[in-house]
Each structure stands twice: as structure tokens, then as C-alpha cells.
Protein backbone atom coordinates (compact mmCIF):
# COMPACT_ATOMS: atom_id res chain seq x y z
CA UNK A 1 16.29 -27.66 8.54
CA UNK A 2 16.22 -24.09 6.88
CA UNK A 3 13.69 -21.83 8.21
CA UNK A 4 12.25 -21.88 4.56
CA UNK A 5 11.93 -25.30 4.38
CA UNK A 6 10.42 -25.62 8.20
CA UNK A 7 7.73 -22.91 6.74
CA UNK A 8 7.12 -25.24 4.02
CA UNK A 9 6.64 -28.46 5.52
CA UNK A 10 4.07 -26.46 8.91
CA UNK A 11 2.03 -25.14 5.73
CA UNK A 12 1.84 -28.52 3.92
CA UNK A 13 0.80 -30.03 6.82
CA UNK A 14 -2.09 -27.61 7.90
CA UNK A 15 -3.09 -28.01 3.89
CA UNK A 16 -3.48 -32.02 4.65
CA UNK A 17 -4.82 -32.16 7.83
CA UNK A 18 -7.38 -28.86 7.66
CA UNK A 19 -7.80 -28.43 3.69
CA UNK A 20 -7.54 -31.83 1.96
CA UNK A 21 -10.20 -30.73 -0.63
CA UNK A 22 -7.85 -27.99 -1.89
CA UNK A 23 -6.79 -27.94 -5.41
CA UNK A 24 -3.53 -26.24 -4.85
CA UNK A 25 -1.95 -24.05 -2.94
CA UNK A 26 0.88 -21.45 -2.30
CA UNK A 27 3.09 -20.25 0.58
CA UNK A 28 3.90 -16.10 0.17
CA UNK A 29 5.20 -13.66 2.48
CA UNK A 30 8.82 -13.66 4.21
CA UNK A 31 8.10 -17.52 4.72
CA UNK A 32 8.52 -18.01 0.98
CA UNK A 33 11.37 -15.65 0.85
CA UNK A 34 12.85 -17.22 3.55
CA UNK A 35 13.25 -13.65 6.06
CA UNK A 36 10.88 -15.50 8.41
CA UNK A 37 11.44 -15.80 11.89
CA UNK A 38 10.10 -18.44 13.83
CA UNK A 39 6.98 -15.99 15.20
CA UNK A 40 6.15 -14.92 11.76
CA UNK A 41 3.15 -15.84 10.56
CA UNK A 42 2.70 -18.24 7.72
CA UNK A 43 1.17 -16.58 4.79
CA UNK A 44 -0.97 -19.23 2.28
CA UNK A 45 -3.32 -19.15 -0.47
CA UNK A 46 -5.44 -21.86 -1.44
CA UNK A 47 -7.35 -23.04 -4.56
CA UNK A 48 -10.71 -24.42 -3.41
CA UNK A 49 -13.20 -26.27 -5.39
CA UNK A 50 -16.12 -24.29 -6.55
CA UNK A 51 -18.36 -26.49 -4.51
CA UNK A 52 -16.57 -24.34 -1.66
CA UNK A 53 -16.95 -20.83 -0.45
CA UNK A 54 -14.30 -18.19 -0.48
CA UNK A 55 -13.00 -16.65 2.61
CA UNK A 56 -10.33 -15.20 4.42
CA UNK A 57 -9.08 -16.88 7.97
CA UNK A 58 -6.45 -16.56 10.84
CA UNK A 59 -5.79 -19.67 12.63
CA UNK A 60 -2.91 -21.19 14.29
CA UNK A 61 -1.56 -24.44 13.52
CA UNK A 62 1.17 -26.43 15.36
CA UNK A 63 1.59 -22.70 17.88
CA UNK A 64 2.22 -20.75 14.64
CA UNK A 65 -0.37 -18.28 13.53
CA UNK A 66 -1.47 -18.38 10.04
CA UNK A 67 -3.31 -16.07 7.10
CA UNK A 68 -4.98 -18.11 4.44
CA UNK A 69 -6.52 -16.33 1.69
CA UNK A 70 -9.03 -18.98 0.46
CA UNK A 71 -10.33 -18.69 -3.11
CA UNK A 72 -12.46 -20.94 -5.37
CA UNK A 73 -11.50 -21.36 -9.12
CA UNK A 74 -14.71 -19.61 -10.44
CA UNK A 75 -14.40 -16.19 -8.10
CA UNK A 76 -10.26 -15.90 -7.85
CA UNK A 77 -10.56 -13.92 -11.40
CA UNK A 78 -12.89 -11.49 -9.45
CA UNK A 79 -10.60 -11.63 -6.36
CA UNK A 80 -7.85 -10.65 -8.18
CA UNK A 81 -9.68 -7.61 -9.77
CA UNK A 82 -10.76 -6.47 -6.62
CA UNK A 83 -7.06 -6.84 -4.96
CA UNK A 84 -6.29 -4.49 -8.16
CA UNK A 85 -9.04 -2.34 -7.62
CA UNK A 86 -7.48 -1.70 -4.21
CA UNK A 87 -3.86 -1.02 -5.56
CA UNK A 88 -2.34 -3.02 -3.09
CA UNK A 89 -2.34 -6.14 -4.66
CA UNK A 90 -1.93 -8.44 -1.61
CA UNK A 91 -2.61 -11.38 -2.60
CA UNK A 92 -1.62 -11.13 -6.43
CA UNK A 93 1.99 -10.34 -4.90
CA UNK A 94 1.39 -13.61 -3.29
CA UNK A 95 0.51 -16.08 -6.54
CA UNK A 96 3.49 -14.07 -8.03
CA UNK A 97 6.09 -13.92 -5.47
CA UNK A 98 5.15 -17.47 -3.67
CA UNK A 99 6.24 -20.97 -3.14
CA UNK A 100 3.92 -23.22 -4.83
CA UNK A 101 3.31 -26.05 -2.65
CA UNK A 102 0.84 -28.11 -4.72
CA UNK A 103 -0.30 -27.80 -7.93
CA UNK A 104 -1.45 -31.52 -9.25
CA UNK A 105 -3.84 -29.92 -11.84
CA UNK A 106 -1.96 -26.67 -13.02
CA UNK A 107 -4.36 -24.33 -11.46
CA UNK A 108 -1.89 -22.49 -9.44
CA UNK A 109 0.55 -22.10 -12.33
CA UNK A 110 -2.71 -20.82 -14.15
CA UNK A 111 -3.64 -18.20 -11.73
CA UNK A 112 0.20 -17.77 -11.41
CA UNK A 113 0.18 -16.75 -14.89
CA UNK A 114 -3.46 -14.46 -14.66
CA UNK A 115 -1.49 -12.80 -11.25
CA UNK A 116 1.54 -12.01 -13.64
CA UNK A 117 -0.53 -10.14 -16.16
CA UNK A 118 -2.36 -7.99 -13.79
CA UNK A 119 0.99 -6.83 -12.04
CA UNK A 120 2.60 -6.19 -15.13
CA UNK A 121 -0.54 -4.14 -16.02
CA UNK A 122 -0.27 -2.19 -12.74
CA UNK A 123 -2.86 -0.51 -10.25
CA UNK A 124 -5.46 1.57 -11.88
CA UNK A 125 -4.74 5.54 -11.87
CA UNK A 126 -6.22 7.92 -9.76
CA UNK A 127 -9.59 9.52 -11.05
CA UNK A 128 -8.89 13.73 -10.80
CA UNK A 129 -11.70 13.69 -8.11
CA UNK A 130 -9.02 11.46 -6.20
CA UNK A 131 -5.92 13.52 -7.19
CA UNK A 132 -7.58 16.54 -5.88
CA UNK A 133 -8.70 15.06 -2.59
CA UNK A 134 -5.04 13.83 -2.34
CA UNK A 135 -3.63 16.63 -2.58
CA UNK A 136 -5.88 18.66 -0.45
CA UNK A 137 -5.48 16.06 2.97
CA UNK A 138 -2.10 16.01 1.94
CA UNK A 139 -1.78 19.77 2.17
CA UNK A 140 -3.42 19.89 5.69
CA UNK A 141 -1.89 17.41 7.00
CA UNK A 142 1.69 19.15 5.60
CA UNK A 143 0.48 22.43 7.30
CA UNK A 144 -0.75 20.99 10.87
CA UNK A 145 2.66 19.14 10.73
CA UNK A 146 4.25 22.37 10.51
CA UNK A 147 2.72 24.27 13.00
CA UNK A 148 3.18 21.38 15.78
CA UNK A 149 5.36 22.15 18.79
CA UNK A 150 7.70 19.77 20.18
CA UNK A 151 5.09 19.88 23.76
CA UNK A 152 2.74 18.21 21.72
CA UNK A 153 4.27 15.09 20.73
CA UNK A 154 1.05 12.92 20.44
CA UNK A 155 -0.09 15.03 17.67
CA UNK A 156 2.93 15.81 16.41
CA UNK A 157 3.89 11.72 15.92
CA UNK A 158 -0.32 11.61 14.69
CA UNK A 159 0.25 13.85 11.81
CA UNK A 160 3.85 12.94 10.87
CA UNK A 161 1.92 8.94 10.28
CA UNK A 162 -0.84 10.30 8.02
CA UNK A 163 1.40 12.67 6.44
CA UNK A 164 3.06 9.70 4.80
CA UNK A 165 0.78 7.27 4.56
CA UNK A 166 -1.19 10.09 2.09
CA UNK A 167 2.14 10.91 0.31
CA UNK A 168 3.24 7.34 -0.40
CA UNK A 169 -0.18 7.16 -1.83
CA UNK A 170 0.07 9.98 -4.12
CA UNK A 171 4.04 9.16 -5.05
CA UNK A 172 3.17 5.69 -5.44
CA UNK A 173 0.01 6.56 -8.16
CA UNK A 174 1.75 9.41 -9.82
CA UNK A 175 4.75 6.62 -10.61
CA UNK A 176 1.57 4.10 -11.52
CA UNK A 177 3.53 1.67 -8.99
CA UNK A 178 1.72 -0.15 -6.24
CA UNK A 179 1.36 0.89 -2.70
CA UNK A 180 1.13 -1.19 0.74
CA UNK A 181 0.22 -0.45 4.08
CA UNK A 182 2.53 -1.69 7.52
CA UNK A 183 5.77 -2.97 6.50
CA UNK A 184 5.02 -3.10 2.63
CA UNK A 185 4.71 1.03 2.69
CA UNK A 186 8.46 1.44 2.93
CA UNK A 187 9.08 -0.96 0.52
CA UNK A 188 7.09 -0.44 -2.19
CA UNK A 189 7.60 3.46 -2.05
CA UNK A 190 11.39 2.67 -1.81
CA UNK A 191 10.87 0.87 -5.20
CA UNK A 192 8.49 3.57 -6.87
CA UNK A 193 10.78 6.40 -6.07
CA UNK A 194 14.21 5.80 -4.14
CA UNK A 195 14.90 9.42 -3.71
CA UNK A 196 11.91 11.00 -2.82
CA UNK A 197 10.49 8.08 -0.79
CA UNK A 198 13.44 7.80 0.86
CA UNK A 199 13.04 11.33 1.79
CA UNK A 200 9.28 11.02 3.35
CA UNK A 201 10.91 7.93 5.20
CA UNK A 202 13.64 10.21 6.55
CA UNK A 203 11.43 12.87 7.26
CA UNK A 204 8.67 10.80 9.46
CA UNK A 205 11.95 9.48 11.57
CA UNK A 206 12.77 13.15 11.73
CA UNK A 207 9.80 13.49 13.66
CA UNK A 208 9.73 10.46 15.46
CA UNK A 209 13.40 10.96 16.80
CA UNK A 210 14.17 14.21 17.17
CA UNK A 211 10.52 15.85 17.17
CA UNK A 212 11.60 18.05 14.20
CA UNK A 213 8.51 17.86 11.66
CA UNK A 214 10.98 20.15 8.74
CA UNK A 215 12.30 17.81 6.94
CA UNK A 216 9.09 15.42 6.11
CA UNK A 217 7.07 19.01 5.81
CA UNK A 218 9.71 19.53 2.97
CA UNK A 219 9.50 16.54 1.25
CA UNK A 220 5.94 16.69 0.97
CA UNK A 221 6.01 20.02 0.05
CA UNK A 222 8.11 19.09 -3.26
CA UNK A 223 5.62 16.23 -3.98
CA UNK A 224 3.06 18.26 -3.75
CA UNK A 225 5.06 20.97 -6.06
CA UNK A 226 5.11 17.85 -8.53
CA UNK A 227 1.65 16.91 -8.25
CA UNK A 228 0.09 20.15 -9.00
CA UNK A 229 0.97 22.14 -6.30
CA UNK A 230 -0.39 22.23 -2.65
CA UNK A 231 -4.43 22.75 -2.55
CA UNK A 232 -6.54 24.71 -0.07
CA UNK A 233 -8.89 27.42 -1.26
CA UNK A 234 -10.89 26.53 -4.38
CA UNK A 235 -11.20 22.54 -2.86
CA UNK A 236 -14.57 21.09 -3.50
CA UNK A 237 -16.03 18.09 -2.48
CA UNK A 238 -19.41 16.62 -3.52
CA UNK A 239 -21.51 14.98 -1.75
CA UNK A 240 -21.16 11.42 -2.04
CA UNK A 241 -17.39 11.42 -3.85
């Protein structure tokens, strides 16, 4: 049996024996892809019956941990507005990317559908309150990079990880693309913007390997150059934004 198909029979299993009132389900993630290995996690959503509650768990079933994103019919609408609101998309990714699993009523391809239209619609923009702010961290973080010395590699590897995490989040809204956090920040800054994400990527292993912080100072330099510009003196924050 194919890893893919081992995924799907462990999740169809913890469905029957923990979740029998569900009204359909789906398996996402590298399971569903089948890139898992056999410590991956198993990655499921679930339909639930609006007599039910909607949650979020991490169990482990058969010595496999698992992340079910639990949703009833009447607030998965909501969910997936929120998950939008976020510009992540987690779990839309999932009801568009997954394995359905079960489906006896057509909910799933229903929500399938809803998931669909919100990707295609995208993450909302940036408000200029947030483009500024962006820009400013950005900028110090881009200038404290710069002035590390290779003696102090614990803030030198510090900076160089919030250096990109606030770049792919600035490259990934000025190309109205999605962003991710852990694995899914390569990947979907890879896909917003091959050549200068793959630059930032370069750049933090720059650091990381050879403690030179140049080459990810420079690519966020020419984001910034695209985004405005970098931003120091004439910043203002309110209080409360």
C-alpha cells in the first residue's frame, strides 16, 4: 500500500471510530499529495452537523498525530472568511487542494466549490496604515541585519528570520498572492515571485551558512525600493493601529 492510500484509510478510520456524526470530510496536506512520510501528521477537515460545535484539535490516532479542523455547516462560511481575513488561507487550501474522503450529501463538494471562489478572489490588500508599518519593521530589521557582526551569531540568525518573514509578507501582498508561515513561507513566496523570493531565500541561507547578512540586506533593500522605498524618519504610529 502507497503511502497515500495508507493516509487515507488511518483518516477514514479515525472519521468512523471518533466522528461518526460527521457529514463529510477531507484529507489535505502532504498526506493528500502523497509527500507524506510515515511521521507526518495527518491533516483533516470535517463537516459537522450544526447541532455540533466548531473546533480545532490535535490528537493521535493509531501512533500518528493528527490536525482536524472541525467546522459545522452554518459557521464554515464565516471560517472561511476569517482564514481569508488572515491571508493565509489554511484551511481553504485544504477544501481546495484535498482528498475528499466522504461526501454522501454534497456538502464537501459545496464548500469545495465556496473554497474555490475565495482563492480565486485572493487575500485582501494591505490597508496603507499596514504598508507603512511594513515597510518601516522591514527597514529596521534590514538595518540591524546590516550592522551585525559575525561574533554575534544569535542575533545575527534572530534578525536574518524576521527579516524574511516581514518581506515575504510585503512581496507576497504587493503580488496580491497568499502568504504562509513554516514550510508554506518558501513556497508560496516561490510562487508569488520566483526571482525575488528566491533571492530573500538565498539571502537568509547567506546568513545562516556563512554568517554574511549582504546578500538578504540587498534583496530587501530592492523590495523595499519597489514598495516605496525604505521608511524611518517621518513613521507614525497611532495609538491603537
Amino acid at each position: 500500500m502507497d503511502e497515500q492510500a495508507a493516509s487515507t484509510a488511518q483518516a477514514l478510520h479515525l472519521i468512523a471510530s471518533r466522528y461518526p456524526q460527521a457529514l463529510g470530510a477531507i484529507l489535505g496536506g502532504s498526506a493528500a499529495q502523497g509527500r507524506a512520510t510515515p511521521t507526518s501528521d495527518l491533516d483533516v477537515a470535517l463537516l459537522l452537523p450544526d447541532s455540533d460545535s466548531s473546533r480545532r484539535e490535535v490528537i493521535r490516532h493509531d501512533g500518528r498525530p493528527a490536525e482536524l479542523f472541525l467546522h459545522t455547516l452554518a459557521d464554515l462560511p464565516g471560517f472561511f472568511e476569517w482564514d481569508r481575513a488572515r491571508r493565509r488561507g489554511t484551511v481553504l487550501f485544504i477544501y481546495d487542494q484535498g482528498l475528499t474522503l466522504m461526501d454522501p450529501h454534497g456538502h464537501v463538494a459545496r464548500a469545495r466549490a465556496q473554497a474555490r471562489e475565495v482563492l480565486a478572489a485572493g487575500p485582501p490588500p494591505l490597508t496603507p496604515t499596514e504598508w507603512e508599518r511594513g515597510r518601516y519593521v522591514l527597514t529596521c530589521y534590514m538595518d540591524d541585519l546590516s550592522d551585525s557582526q559575525p561574533a554575534e551569531r544569535y542575533e545575527q540568525l534572530s534578525l536574518a528570520d524576521f527579516t524574511l518573514r516581514e518581506a515575504a509578507h510585503l512581496l507576497t501582498a504587493h503580488h496580491h498572492a497568499w502568504t504562509g508561515i513554516g514550510k508554506w513561507l518558501p513556497r508560496r513566496l516561490l510562487s508569488a515571485d520566483p526571482v525575488r523570493g528566491r533571492a530573500l531565500l538565498d539571502g537568509h541561507k547567506a546568513v545562516a551558512e556563512h554568517g554574511d547578512p549582504a546578500p538578504l540586506a540587498a534583496a530587501a533593500a530592492e523590495l523595499l525600493a519597489l514598495l516605496g522605498g525604505p521608511l524611518r524618519e517621518g513613521y507614525t504610529q497611532r495609538w491603537g493601529d
